[in-house]
Protein backbone atom coordinates (compact mmCIF):
# COMPACT_ATOMS: atom_id res chain seq x y z
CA UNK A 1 15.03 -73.02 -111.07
CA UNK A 2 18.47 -73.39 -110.20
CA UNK A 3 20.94 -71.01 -108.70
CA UNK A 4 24.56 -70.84 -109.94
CA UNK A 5 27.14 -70.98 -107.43
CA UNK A 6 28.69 -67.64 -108.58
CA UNK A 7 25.57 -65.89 -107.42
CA UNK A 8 25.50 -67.57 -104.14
CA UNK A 9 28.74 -66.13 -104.00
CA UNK A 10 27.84 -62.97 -105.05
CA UNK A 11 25.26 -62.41 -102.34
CA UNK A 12 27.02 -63.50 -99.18
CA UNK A 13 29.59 -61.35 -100.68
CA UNK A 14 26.97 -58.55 -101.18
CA UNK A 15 25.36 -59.28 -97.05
CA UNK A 16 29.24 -59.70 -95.88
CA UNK A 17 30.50 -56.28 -97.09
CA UNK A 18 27.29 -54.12 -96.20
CA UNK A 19 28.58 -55.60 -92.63
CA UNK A 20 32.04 -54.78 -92.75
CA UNK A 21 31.21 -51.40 -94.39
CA UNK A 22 28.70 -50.60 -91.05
CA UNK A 23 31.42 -52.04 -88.67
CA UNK A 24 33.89 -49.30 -90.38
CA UNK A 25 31.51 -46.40 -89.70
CA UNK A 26 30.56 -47.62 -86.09
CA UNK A 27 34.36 -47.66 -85.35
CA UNK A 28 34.96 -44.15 -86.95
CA UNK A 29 37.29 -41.81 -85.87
CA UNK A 30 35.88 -38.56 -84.25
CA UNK A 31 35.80 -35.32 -86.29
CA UNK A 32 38.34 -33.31 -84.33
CA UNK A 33 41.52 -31.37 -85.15
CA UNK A 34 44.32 -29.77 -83.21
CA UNK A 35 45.38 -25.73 -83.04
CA UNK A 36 48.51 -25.11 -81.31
CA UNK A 37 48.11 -22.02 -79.31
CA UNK A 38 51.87 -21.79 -77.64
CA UNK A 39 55.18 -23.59 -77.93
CA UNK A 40 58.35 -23.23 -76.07
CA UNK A 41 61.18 -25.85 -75.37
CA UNK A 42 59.34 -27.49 -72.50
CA UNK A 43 55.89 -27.29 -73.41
CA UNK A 44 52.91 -27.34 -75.80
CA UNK A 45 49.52 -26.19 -75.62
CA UNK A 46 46.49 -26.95 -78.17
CA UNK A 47 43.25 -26.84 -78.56
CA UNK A 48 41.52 -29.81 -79.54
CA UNK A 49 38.45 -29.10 -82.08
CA UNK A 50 35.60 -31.43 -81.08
CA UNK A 51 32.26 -29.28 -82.59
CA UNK A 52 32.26 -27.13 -85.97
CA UNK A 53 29.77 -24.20 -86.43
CA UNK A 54 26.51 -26.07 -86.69
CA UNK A 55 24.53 -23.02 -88.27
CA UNK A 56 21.08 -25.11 -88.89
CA UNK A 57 21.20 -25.90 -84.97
CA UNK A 58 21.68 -22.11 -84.41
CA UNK A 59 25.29 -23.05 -83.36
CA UNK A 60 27.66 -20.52 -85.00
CA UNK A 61 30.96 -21.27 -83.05
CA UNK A 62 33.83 -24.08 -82.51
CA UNK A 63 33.93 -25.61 -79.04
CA UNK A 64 37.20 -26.66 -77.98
CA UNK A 65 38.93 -28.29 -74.75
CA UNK A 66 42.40 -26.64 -73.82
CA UNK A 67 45.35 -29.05 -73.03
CA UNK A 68 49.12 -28.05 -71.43
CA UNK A 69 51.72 -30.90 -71.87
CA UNK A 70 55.54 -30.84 -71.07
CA UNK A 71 57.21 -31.92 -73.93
CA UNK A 72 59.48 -34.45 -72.49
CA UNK A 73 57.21 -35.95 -70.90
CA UNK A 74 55.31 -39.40 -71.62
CA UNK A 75 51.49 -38.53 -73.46
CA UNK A 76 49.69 -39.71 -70.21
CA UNK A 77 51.04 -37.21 -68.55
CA UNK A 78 49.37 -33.73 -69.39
CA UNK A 79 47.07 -31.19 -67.91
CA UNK A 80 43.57 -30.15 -69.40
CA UNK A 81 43.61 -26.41 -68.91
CA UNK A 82 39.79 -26.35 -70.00
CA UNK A 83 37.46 -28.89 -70.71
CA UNK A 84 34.97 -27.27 -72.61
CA UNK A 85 36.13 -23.53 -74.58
CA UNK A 86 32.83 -21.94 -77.23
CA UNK A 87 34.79 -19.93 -79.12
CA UNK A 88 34.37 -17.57 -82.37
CA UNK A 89 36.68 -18.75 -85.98
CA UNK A 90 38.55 -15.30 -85.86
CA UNK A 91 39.11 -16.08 -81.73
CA UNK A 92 40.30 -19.88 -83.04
CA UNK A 93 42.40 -18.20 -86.08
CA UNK A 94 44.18 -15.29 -83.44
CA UNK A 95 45.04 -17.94 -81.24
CA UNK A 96 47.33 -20.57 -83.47
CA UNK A 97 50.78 -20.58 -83.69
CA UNK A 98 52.31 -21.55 -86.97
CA UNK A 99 54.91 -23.85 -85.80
CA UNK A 100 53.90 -27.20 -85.91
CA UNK A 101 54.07 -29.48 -82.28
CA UNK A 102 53.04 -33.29 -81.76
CA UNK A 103 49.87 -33.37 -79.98
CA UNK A 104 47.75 -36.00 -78.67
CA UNK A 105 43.74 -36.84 -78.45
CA UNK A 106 42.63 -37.60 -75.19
CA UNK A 107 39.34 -38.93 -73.98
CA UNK A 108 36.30 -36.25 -74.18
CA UNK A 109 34.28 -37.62 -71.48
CA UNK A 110 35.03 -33.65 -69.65
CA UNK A 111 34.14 -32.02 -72.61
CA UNK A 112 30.90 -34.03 -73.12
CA UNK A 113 29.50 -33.08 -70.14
CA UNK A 114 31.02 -29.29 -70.22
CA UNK A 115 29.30 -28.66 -74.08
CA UNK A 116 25.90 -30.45 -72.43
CA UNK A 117 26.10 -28.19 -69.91
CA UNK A 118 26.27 -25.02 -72.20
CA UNK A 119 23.43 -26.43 -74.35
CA UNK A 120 21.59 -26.26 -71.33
CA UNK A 121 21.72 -22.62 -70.54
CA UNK A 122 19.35 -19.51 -71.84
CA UNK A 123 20.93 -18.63 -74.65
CA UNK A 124 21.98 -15.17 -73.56
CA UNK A 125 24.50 -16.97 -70.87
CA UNK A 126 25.75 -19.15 -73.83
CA UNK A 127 26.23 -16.06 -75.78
CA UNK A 128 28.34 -14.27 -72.74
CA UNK A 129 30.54 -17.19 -72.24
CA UNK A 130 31.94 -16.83 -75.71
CA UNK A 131 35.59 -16.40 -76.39
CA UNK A 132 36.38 -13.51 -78.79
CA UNK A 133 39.75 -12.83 -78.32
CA UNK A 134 41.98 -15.65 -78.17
CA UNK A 135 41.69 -19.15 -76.57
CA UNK A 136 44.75 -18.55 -73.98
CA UNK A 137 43.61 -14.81 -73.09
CA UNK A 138 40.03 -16.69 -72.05
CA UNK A 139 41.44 -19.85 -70.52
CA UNK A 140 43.71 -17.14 -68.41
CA UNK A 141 40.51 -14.73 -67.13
CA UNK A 142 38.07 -17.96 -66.14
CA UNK A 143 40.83 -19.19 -64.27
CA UNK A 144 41.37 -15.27 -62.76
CA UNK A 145 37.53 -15.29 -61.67
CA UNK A 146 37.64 -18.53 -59.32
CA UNK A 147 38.16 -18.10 -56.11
């Protein structure tokens, strides 16, 4: 029996792209989005999207982390006003702004450990710790309770 060359070809082709197409989903870009919550000439505030209501995990809300960042200054530079925010849509949908701002992603090692740490807890704590209002209003009373 003897094997053309042009299906040699076709099956290192065939074994080369199955690895380049699992390469590009290993080195896929997290599922996250951005809500700006306030804007003024020196600084933005968002909300960066990291989970989506997962209702077969009995998970019916959007967990967020809360960043501050002065315009001006360079994208390194910025405050993370909460790491980890559960929050309900109509909370998420009362707290964006319409204008648009340029926002940036930042490393969710905080808001790893923060959402792990929810998971953790009886579910009647999860269920007090959610934000209903809006994300700022919530951000504003945790940091009110610390000492």
């Amino acid at each position: 029996m003897r094997i053309s060359p042009g299906a040699i070809l076709l099956a290192v082709a065939t074994i080369l792209g199955a690895a380049v197409f699992a390469r590009a989903d290993a080195v896929k870009p997290p599922d996250v989005s951005t809500v700006v919550l306030s804007l003024s000439p020196r600084t933005v505030r968002w909300a960066t999207v990291h989970k989506h209501p997962e209702p077969a995990d009995h998970d019916l809300y959007y967990h967020v982390e809360v960043i501050e960042k002065e315009r001006a200054s360079p994208p390194w530079q910025f405050k993370r006003l909460a790491a980890h925010v559960v929050v309900t849509a109509d909370a998420l949908d009362r707290s964006r702004v319409r204008p648009k701002a340029k926002t940036y992603f930042y490393k969710d090692i905080e808001f790893r450990i923060a959402y792990r740490a929810w998971r953790a807890q009886p579910l009647m704590q999860q269920e007090a710790g959610v934000c209903r209002t809006t994300i700022l209003e919530c951000v504003d009373a945790a940091d009110n309770m610390r000492p």
